[in-house]
PDB file of N, CA and C in Angstrom:
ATOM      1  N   UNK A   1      35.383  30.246 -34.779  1.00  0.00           N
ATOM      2  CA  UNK A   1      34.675  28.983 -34.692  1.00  0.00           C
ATOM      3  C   UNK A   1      35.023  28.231 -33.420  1.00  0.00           C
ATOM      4  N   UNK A   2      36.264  28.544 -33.029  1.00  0.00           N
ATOM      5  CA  UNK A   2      36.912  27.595 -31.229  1.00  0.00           C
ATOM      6  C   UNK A   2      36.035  27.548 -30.721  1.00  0.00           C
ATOM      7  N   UNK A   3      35.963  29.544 -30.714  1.00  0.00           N
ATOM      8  CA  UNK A   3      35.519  30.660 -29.556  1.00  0.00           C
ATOM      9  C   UNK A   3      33.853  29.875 -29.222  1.00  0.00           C
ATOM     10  N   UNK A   4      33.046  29.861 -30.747  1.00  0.00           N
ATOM     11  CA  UNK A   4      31.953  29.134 -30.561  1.00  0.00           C
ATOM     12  C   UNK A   4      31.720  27.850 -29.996  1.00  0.00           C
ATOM     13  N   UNK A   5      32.725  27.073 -30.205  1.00  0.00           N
ATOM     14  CA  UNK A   5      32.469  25.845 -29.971  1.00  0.00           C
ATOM     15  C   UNK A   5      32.650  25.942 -28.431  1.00  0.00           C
ATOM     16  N   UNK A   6      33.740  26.417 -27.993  1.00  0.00           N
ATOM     17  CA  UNK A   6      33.775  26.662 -26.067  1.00  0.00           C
ATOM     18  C   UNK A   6      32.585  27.170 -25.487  1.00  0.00           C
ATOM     19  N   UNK A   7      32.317  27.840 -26.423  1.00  0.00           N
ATOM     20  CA  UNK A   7      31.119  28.974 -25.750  1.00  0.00           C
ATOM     21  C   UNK A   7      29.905  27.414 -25.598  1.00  0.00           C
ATOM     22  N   UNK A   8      29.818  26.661 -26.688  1.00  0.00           N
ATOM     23  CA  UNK A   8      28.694  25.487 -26.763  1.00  0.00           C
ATOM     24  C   UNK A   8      28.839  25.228 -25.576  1.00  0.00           C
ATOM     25  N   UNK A   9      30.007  24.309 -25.265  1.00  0.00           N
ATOM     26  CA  UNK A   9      30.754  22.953 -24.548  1.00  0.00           C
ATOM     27  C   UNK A   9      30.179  23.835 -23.071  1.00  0.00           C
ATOM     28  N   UNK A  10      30.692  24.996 -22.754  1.00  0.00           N
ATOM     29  CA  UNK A  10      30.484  25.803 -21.470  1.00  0.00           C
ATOM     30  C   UNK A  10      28.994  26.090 -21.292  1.00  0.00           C
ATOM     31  N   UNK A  11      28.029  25.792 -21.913  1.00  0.00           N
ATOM     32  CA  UNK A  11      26.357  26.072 -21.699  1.00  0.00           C
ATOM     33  C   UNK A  11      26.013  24.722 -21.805  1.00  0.00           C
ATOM     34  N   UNK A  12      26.502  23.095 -22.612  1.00  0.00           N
ATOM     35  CA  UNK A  12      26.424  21.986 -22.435  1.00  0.00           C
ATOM     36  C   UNK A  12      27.088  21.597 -21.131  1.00  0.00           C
ATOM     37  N   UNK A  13      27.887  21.830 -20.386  1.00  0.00           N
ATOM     38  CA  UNK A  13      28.355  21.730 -18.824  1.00  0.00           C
ATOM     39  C   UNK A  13      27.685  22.314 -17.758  1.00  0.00           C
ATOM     40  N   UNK A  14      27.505  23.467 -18.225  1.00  0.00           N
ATOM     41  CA  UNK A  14      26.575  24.166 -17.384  1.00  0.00           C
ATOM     42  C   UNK A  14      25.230  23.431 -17.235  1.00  0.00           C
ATOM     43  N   UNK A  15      24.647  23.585 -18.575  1.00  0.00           N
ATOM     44  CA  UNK A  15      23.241  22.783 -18.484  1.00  0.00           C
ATOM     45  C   UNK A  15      23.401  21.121 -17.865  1.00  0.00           C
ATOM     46  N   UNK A  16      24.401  20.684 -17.922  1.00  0.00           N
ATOM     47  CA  UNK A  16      24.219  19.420 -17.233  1.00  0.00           C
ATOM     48  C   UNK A  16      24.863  18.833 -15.888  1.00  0.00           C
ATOM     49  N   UNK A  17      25.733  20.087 -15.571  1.00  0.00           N
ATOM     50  CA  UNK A  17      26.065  20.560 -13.909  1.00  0.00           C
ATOM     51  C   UNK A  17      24.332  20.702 -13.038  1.00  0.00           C
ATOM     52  N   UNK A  18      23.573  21.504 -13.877  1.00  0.00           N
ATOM     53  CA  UNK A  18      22.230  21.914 -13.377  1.00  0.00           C
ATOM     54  C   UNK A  18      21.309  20.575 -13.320  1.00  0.00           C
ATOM     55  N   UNK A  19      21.369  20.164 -14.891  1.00  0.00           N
ATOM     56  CA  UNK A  19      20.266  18.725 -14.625  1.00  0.00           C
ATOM     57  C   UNK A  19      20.770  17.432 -13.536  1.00  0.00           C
ATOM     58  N   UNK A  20      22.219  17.459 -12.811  1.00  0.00           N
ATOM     59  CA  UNK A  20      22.541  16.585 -12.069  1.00  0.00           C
ATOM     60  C   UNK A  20      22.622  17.116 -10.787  1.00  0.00           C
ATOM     61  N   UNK A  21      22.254  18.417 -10.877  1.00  0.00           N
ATOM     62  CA  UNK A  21      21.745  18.955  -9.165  1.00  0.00           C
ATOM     63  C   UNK A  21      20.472  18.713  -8.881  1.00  0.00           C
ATOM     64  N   UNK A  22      19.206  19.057 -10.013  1.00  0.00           N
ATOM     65  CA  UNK A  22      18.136  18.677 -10.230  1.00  0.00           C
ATOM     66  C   UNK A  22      17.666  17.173 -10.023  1.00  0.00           C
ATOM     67  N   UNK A  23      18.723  16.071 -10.100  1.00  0.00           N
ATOM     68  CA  UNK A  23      18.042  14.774  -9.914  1.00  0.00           C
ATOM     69  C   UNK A  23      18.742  14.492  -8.848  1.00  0.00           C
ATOM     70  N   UNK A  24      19.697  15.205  -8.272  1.00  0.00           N
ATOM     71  CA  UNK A  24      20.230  14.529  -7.116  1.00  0.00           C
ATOM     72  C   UNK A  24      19.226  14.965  -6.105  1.00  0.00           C
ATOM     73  N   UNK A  25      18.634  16.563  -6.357  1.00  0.00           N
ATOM     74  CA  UNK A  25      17.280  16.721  -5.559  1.00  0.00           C
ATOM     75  C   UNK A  25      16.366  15.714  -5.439  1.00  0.00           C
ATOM     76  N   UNK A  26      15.553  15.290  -6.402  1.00  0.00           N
ATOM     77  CA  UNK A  26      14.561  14.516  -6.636  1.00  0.00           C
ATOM     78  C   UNK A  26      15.110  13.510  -6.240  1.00  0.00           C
ATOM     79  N   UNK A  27      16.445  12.642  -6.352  1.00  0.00           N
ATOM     80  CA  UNK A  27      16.306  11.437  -5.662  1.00  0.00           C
ATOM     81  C   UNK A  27      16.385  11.273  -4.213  1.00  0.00           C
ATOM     82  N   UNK A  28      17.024  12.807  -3.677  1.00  0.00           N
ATOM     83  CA  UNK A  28      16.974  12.764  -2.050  1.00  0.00           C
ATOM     84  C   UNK A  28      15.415  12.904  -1.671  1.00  0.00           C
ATOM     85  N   UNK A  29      14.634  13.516  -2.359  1.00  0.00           N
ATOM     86  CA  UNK A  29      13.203  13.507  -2.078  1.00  0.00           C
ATOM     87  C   UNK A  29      12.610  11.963  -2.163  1.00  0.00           C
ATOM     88  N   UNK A  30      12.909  11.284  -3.371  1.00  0.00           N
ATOM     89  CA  UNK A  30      12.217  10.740  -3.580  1.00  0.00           C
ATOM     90  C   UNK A  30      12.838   8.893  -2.425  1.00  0.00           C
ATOM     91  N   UNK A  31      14.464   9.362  -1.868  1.00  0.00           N
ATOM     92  CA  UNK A  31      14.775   8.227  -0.939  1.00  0.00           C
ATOM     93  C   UNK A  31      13.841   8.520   0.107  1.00  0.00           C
ATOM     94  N   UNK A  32      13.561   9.889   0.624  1.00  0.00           N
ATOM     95  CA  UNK A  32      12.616  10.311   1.994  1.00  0.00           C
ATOM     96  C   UNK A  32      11.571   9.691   1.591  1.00  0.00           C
ATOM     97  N   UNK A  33      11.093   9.857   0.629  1.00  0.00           N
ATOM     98  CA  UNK A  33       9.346   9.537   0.002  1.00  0.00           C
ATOM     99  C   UNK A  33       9.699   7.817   0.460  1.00  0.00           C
ATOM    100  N   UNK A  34      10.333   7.035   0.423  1.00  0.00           N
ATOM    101  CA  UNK A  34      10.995   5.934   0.234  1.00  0.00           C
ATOM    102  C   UNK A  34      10.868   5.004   1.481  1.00  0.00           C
ATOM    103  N   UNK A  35      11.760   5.789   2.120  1.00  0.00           N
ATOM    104  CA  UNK A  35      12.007   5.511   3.911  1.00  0.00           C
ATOM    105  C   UNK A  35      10.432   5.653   4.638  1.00  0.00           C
ATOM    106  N   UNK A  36       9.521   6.571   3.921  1.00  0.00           N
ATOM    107  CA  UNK A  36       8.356   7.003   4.652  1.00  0.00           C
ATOM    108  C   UNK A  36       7.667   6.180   4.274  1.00  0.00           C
ATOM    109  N   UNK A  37       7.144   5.616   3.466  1.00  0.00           N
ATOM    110  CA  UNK A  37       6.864   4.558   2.657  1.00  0.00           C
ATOM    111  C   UNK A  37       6.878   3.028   3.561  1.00  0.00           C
ATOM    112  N   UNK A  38       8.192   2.926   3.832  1.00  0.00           N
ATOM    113  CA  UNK A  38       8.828   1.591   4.301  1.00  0.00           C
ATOM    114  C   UNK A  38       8.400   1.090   5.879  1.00  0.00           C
ATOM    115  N   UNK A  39       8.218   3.002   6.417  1.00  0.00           N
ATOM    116  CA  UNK A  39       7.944   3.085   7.977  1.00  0.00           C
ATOM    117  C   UNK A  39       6.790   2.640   8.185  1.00  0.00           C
ATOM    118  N   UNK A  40       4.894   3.713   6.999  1.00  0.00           N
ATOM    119  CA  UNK A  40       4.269   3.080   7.193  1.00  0.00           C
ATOM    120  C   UNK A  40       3.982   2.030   6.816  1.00  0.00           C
ATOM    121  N   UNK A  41       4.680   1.439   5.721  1.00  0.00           N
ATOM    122  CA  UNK A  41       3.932  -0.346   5.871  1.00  0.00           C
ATOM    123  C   UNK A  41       4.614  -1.110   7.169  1.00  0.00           C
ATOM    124  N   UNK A  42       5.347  -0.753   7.612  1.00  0.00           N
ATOM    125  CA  UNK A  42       5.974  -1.732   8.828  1.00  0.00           C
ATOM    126  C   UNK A  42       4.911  -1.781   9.987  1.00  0.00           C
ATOM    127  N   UNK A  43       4.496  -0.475  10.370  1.00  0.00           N
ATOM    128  CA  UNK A  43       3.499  -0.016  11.122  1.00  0.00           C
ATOM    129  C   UNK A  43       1.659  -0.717  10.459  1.00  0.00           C
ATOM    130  N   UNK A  44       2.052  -0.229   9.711  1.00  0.00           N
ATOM    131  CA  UNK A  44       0.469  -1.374   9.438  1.00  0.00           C
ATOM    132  C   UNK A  44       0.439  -2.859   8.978  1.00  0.00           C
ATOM    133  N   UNK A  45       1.684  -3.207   8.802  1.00  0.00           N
ATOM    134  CA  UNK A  45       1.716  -5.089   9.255  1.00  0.00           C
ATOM    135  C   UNK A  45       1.576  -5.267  10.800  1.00  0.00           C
ATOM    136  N   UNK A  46       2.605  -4.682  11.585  1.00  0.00           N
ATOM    137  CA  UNK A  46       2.339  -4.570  12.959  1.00  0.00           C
ATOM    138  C   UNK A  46       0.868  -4.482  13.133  1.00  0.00           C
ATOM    139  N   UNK A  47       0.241  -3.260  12.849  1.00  0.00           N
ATOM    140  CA  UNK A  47      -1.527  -3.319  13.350  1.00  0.00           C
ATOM    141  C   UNK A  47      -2.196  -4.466  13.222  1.00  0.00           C
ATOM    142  N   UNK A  48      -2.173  -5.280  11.641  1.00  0.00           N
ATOM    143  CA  UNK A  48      -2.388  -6.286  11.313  1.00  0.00           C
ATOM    144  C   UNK A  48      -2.223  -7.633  11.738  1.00  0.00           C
ATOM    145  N   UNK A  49      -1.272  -7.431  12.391  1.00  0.00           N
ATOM    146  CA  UNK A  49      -0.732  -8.604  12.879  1.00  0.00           C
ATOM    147  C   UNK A  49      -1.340  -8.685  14.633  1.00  0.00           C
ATOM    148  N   UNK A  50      -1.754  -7.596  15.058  1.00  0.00           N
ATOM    149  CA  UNK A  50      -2.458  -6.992  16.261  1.00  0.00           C
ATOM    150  C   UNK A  50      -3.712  -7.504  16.342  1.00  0.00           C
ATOM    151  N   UNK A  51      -4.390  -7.043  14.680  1.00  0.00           N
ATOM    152  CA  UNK A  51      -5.690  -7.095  14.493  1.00  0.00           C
ATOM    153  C   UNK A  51      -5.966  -8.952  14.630  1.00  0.00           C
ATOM    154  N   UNK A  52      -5.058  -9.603  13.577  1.00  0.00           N
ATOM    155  CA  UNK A  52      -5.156 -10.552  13.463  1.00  0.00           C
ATOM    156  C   UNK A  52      -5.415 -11.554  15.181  1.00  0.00           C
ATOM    157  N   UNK A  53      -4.552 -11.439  16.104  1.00  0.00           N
ATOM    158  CA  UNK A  53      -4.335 -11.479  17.418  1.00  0.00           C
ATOM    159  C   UNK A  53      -5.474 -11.442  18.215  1.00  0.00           C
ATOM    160  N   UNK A  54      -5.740 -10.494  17.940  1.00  0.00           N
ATOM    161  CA  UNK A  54      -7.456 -10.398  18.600  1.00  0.00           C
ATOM    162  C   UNK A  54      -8.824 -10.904  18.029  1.00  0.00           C
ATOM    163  N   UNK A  55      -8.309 -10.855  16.893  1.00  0.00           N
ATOM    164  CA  UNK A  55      -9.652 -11.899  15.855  1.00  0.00           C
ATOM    165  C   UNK A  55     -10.282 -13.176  16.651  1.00  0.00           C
ATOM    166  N   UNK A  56      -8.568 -13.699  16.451  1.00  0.00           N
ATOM    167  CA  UNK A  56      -8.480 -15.222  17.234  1.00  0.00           C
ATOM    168  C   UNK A  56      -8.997 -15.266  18.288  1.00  0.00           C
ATOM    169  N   UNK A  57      -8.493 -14.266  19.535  1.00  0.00           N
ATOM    170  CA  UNK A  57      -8.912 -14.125  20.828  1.00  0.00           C
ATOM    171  C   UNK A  57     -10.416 -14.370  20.842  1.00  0.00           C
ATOM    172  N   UNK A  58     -11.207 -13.542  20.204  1.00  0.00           N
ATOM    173  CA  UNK A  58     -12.775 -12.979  20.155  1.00  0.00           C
ATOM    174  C   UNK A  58     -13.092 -14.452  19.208  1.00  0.00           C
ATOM    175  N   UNK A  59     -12.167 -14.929  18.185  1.00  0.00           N
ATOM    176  CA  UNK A  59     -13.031 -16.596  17.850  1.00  0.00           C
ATOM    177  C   UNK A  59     -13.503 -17.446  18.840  1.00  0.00           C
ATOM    178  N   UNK A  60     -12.069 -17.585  19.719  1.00  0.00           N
ATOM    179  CA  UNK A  60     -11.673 -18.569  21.077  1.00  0.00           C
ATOM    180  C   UNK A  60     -12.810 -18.238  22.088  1.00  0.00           C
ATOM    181  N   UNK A  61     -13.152 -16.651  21.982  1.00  0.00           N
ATOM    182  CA  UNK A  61     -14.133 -16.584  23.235  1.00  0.00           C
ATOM    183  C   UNK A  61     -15.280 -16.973  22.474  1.00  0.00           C
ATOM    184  N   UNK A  62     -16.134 -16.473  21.276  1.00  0.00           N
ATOM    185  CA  UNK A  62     -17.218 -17.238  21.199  1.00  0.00           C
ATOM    186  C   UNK A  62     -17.384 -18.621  21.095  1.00  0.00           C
ATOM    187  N   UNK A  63     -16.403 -19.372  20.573  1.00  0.00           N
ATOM    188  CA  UNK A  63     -16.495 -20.927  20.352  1.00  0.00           C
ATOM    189  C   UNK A  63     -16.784 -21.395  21.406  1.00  0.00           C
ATOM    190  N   UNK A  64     -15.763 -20.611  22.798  1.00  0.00           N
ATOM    191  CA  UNK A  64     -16.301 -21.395  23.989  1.00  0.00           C
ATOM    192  C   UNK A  64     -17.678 -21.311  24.457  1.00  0.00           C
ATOM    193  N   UNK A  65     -17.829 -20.045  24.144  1.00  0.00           N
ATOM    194  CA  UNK A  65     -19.879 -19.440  24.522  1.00  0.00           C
ATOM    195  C   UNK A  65     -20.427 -20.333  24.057  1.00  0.00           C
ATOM    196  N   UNK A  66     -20.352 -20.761  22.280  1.00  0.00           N
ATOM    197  CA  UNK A  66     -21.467 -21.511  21.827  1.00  0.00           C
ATOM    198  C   UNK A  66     -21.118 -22.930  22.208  1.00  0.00           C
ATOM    199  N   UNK A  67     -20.144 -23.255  22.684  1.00  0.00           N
ATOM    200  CA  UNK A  67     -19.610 -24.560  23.367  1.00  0.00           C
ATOM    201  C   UNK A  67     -20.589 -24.678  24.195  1.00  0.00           C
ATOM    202  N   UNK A  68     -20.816 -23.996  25.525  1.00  0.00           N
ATOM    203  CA  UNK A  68     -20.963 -23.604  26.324  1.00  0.00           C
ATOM    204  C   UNK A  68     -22.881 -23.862  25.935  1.00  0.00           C
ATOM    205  N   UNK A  69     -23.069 -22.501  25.619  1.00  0.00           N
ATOM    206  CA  UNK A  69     -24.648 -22.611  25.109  1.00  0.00           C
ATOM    207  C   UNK A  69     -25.355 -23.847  25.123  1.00  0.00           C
ATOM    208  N   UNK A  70     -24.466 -24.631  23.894  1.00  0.00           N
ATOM    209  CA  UNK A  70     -24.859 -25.801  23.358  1.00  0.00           C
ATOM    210  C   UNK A  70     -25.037 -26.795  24.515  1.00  0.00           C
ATOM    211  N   UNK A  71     -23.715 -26.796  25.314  1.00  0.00           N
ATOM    212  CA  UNK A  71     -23.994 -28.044  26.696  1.00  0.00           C
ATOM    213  C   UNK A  71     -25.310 -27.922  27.551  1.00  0.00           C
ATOM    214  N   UNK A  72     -25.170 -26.758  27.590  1.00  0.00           N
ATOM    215  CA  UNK A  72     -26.043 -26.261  28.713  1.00  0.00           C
ATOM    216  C   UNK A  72     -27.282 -26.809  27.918  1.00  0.00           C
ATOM    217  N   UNK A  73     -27.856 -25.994  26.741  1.00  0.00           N
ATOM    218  CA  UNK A  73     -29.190 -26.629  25.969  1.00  0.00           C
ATOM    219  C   UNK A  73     -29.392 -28.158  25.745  1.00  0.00           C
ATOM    220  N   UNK A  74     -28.047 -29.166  25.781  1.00  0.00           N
ATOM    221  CA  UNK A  74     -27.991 -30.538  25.749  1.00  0.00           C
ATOM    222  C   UNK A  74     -28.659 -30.754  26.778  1.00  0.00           C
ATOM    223  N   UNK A  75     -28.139 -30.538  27.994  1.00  0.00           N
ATOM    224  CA  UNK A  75     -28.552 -30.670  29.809  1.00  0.00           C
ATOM    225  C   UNK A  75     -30.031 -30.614  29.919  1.00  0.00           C
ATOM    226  N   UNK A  76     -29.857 -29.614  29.438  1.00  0.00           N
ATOM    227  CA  UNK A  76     -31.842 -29.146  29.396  1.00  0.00           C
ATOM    228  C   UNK A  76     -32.944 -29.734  28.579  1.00  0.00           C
ATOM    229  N   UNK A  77     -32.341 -30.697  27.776  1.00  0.00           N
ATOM    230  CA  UNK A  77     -33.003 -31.307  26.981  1.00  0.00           C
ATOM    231  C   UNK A  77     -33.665 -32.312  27.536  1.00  0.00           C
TER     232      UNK A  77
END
């Protein structure tokens, strides 16, 4: 009955030597999955924040056009 019970304890160690190699895998995958993750959102706030930048620019230039437009059509009036 020891003999059995060692024999258990040694396939319960074993089996859970294995399931803690198994998640130490998956969590090194899943820190990479993680980090990659983190890189592209940094990179597309940056774009965003790019995009945003030039929005303004291209507001600033038409406001002045229709600024502009408008005087000129006042003049001519």
């Amino acid at each position: 009955m020891l003999e059995a019970s060692l024999s258990q304890l040694e396939k319960l160690v074993g089996d859970l030597v294995q399931q803690n190699h198994d998640l130490q895998n998956t969590n090194a995958q899943l820190a990479e999955a993680l980090k990659q993750a983190r890189d592209d959102n940094d990179s597309l706030q940056l774009s965003l924040l790019e995009q945003e930048e030039k929005q303004g620019a291209t507001a600033a230039r038409i406001q002045a056009l229709v600024d502009r437009a408008t005087s000129v059509s006042a003049v001519n009036a």
